[in-house]
Protein backbone atom coordinates (compact mmCIF):
# COMPACT_ATOMS: atom_id res chain seq x y z
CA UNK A 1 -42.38 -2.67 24.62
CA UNK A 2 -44.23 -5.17 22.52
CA UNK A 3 -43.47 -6.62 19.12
CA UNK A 4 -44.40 -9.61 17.28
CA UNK A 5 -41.79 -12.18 16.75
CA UNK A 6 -41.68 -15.10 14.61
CA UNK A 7 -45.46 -16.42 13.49
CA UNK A 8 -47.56 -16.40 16.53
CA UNK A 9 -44.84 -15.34 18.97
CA UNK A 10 -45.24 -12.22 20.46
CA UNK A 11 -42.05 -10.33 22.97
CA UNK A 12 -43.09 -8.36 26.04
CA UNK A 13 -39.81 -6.59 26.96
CA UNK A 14 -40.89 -4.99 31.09
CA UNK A 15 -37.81 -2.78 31.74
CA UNK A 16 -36.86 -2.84 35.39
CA UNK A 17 -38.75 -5.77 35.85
CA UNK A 18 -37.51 -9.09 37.91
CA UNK A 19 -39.10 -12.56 37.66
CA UNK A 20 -41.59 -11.70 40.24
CA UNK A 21 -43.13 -8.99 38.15
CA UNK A 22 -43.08 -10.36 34.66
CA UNK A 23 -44.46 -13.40 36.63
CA UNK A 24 -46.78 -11.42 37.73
CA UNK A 25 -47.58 -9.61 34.58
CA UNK A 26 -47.55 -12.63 32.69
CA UNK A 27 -50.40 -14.58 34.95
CA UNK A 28 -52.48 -11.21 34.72
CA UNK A 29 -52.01 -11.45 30.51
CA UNK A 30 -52.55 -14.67 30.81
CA UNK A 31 -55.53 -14.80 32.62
CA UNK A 32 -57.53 -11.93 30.99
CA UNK A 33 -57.11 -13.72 27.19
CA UNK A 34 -58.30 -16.85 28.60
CA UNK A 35 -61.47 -15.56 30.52
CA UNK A 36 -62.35 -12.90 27.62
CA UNK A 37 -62.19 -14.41 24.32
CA UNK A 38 -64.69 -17.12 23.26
CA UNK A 39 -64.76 -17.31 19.53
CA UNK A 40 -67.95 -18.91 17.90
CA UNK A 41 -66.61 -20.61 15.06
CA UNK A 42 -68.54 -21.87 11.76
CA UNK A 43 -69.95 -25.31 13.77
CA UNK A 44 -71.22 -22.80 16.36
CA UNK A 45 -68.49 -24.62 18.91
CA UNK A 46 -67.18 -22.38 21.58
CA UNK A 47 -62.98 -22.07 21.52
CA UNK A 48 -61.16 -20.40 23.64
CA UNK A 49 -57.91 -18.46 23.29
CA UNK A 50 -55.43 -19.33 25.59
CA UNK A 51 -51.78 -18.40 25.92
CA UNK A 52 -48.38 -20.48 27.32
CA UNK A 53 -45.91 -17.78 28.31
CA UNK A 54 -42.26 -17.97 29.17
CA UNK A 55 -40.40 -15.51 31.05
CA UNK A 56 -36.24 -14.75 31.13
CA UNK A 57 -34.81 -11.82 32.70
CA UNK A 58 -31.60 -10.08 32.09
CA UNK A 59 -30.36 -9.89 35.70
CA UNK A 60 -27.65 -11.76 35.24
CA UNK A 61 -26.31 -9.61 31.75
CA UNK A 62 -27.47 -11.82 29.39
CA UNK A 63 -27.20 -10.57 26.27
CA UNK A 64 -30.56 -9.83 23.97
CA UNK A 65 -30.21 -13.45 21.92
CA UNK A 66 -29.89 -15.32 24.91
CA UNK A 67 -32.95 -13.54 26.83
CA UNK A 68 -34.62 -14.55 23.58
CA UNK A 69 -33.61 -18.06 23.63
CA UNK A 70 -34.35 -18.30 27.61
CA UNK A 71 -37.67 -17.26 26.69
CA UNK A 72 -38.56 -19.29 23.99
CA UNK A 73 -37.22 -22.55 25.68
CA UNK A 74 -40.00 -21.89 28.85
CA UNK A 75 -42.61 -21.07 26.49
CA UNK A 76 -41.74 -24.64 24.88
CA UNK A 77 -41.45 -26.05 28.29
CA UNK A 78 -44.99 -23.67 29.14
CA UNK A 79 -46.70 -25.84 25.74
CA UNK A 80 -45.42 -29.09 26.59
CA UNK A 81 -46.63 -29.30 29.80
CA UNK A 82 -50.33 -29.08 29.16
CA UNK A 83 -50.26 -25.35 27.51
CA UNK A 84 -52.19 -22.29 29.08
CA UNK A 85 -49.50 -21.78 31.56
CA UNK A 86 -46.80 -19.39 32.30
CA UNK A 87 -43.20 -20.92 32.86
CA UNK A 88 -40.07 -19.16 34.01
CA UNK A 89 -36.54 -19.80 32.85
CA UNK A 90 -34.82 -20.31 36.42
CA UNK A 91 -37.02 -23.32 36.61
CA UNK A 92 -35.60 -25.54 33.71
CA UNK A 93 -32.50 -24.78 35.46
């Protein structure tokens, strides 16, 4: 499932999934935005799109708003460490 979230948030929701995967999902995502978009703008500079991604899973019976916040502190964590990257919850642990 996929659904936007907030402005430029956007929730990937892999059912069955554990870290590895959505890890795994994520760095594919991740990697296929970065290498296909190049956007000529007015100035005729190139920009890429890029993407920070963080991951929380539900293995543990979270509920829904605290997979949400889990998520959204990585993603923070993914943008403050240089952006473009894909960070999981466990690891701010």
């Amino acid at each position: 499932m996929v659904c936007r979230w907030g402005g430029e948030e956007i929730v990937v929701a892999l059912k069955g999934a554990d870290t590895n995967v959505a890890l795994e999902k994520a760095e594919l995502l991740r990697n296929l935005i970065e290498t296909k978009v190049s956007v000529p703008i007015q100035t005729l500079e190139e920009h890429t799109v890029t993407m920070s991604i963080g991951i929380a899973t539900s293995e543990n019976g979270i509920n829904f708003e605290e997979l949400i916040e889990r998520s959204d502190s990585a993603m923070y964590q993914a943008k403050n460490k240089g952006r473009n990257q894909v960070v999981t919850y466990d690891v701010l642990q």
